[in-house]
N, C-alpha and C. Protein backbone atom coordinates (compact mmCIF):
# COMPACT_ATOMS: atom_id res chain seq x y z
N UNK A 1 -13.79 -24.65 2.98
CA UNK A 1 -13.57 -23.24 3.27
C UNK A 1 -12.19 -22.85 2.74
N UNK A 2 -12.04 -21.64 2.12
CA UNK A 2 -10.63 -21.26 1.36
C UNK A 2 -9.73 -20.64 2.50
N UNK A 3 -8.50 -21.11 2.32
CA UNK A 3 -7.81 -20.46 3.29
C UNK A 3 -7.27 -18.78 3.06
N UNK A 4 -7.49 -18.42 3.84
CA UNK A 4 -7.24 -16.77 3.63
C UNK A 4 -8.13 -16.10 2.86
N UNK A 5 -7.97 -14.32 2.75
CA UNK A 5 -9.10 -13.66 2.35
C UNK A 5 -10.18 -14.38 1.12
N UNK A 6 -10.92 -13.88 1.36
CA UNK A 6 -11.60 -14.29 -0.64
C UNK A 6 -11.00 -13.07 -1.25
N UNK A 7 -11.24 -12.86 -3.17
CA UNK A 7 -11.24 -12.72 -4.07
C UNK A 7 -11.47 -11.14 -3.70
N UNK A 8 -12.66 -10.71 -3.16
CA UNK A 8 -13.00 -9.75 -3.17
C UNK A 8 -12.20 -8.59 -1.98
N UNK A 9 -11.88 -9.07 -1.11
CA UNK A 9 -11.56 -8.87 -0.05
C UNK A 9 -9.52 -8.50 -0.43
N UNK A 10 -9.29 -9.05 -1.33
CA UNK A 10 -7.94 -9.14 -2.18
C UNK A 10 -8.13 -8.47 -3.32
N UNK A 11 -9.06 -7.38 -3.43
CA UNK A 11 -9.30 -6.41 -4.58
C UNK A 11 -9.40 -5.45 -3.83
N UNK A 12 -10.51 -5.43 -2.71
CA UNK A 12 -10.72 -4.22 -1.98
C UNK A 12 -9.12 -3.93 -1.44
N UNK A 13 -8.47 -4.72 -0.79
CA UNK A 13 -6.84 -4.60 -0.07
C UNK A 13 -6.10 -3.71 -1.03
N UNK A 14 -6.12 -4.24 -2.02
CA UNK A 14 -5.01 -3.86 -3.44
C UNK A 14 -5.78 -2.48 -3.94
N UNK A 15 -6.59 -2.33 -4.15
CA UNK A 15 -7.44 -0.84 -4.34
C UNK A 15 -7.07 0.58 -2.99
N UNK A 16 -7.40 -0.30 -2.04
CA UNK A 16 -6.82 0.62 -0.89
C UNK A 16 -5.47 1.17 -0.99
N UNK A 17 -4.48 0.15 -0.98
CA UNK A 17 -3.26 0.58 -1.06
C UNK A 17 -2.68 1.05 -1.84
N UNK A 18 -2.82 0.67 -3.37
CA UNK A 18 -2.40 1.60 -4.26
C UNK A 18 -3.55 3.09 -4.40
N UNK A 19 -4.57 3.30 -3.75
CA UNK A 19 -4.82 5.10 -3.05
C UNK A 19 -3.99 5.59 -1.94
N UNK A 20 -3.94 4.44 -0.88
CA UNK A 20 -3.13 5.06 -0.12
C UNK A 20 -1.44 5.26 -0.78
N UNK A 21 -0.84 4.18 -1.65
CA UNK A 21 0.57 4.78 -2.28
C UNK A 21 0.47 6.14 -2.91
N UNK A 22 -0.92 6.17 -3.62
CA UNK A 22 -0.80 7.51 -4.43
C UNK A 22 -1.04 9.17 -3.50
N UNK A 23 -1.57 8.97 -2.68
CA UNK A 23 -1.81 9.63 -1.38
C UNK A 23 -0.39 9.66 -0.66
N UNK A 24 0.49 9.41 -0.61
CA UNK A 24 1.78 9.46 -0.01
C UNK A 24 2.61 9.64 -1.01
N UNK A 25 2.54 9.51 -1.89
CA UNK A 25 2.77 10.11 -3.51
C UNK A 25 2.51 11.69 -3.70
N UNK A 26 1.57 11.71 -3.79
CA UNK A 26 1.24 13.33 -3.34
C UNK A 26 1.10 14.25 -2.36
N UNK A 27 1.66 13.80 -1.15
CA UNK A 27 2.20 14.45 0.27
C UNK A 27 3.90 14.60 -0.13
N UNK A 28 4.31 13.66 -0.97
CA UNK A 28 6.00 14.01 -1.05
C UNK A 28 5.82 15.20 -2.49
N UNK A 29 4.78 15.04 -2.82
CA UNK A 29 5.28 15.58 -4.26
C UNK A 29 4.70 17.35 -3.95
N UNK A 30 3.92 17.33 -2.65
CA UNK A 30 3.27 18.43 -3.09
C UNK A 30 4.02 19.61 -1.30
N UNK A 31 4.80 18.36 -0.47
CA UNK A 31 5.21 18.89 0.62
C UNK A 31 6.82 18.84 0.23
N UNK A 32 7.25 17.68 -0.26
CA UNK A 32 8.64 17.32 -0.17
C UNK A 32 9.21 16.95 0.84
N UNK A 33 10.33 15.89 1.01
CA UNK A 33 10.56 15.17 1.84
C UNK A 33 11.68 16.24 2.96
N UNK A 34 11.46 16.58 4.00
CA UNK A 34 11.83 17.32 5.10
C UNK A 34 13.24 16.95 5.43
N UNK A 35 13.88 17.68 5.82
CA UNK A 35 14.78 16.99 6.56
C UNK A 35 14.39 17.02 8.37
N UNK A 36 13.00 16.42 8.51
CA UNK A 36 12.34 16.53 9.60
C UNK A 36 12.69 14.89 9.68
N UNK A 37 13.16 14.21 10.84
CA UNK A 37 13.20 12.37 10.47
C UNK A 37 11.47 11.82 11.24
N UNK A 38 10.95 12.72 11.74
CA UNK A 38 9.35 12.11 11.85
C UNK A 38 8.92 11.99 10.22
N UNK A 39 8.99 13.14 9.76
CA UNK A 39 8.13 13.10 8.21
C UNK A 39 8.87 12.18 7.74
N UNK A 40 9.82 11.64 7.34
CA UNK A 40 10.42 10.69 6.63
C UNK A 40 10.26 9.37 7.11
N UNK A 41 9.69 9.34 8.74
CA UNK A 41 9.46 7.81 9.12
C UNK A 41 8.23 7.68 9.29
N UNK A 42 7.12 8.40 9.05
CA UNK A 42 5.84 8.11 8.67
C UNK A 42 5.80 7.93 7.09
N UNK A 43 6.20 8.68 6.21
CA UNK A 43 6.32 8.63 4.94
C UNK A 43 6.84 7.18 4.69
N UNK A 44 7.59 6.85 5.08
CA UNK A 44 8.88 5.33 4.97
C UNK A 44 7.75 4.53 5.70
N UNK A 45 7.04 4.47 6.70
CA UNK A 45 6.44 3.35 7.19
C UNK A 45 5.02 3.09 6.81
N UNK A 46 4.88 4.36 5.96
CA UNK A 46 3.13 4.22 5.39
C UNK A 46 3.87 3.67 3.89
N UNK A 47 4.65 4.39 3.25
CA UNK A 47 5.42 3.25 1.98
C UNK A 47 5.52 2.10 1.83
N UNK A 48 5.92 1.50 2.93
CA UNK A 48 6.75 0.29 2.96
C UNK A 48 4.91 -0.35 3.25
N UNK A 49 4.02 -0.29 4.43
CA UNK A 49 2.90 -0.61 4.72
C UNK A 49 1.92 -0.62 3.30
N UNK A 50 1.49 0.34 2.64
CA UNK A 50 1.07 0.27 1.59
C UNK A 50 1.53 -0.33 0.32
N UNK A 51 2.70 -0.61 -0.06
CA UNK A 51 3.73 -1.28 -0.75
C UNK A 51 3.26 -2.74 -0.56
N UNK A 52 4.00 -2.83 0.25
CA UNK A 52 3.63 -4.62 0.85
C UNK A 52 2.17 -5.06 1.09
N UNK A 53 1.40 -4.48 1.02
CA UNK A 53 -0.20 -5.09 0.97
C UNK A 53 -0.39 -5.19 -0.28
N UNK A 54 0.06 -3.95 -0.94
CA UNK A 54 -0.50 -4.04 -2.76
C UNK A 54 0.04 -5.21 -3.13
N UNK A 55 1.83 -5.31 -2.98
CA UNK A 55 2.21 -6.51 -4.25
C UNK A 55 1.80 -7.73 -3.20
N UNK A 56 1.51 -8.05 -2.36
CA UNK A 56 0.54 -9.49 -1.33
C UNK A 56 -0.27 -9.38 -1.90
N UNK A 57 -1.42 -8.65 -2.27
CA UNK A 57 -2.64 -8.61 -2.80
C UNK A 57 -2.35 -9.13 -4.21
N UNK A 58 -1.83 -8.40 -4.64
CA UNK A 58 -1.58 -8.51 -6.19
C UNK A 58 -1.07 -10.31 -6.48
N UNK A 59 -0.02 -10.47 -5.66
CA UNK A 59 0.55 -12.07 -6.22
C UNK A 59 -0.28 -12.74 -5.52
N UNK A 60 -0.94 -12.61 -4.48
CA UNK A 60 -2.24 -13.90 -4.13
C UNK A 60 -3.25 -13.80 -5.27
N UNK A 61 -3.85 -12.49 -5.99
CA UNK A 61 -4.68 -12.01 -6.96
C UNK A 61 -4.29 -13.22 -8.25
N UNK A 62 -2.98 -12.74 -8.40
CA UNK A 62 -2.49 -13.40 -9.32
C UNK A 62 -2.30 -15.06 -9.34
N UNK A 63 -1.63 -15.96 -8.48
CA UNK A 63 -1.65 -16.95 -8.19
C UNK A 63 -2.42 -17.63 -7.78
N UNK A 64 -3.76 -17.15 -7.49
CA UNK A 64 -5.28 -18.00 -7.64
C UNK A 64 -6.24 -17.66 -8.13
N UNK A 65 -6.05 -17.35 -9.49
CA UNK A 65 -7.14 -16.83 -10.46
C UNK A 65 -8.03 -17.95 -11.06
C-alpha cells in the first residue's frame, strides 16, 4: 500500500488550489485589498492555504513520477 494520497488524488488537490488561487486572484483584483483587516486575513489565510497545497501537490507530483 503507498503511503499517502495516490496520483490522482494529488492532481485533483493541485487543480483545486490553483482555482481556488485564481479565485482569490480575482476577489483582490476585482474588489481590492481593503483596509478592512478581516478582508486581508481571509484573503492571507485562503493564500497561504491554497498556496501550500498547490506547491505539496506539485513536489509530491513531481518527486514520484
Amino acid at each position: 500500500m503507498p503511503d499517502g494520497p495516490s496520483r490522482g488524488e494529488l492532481v485533483f488537490r493541485l487543480a483545486f488550489s490553483l482555482g481556488g488561487l485564481a479565485l482569490v486572484a480575482a476577489v483582490v483584483a476585482v474588489r481590492g485589498v481593503a483596509n478592512s483587516a478581516a478582508l486581508v486575513e481571509v484573503i492571507g489565510i485562503a493564500g497561504v492555504f491554497f498556496g501550500a497545497t498547490a506547491l505539496w501537490s506539485a513536489w509530491r507530483l513531481w518527486t514520484h513520477r
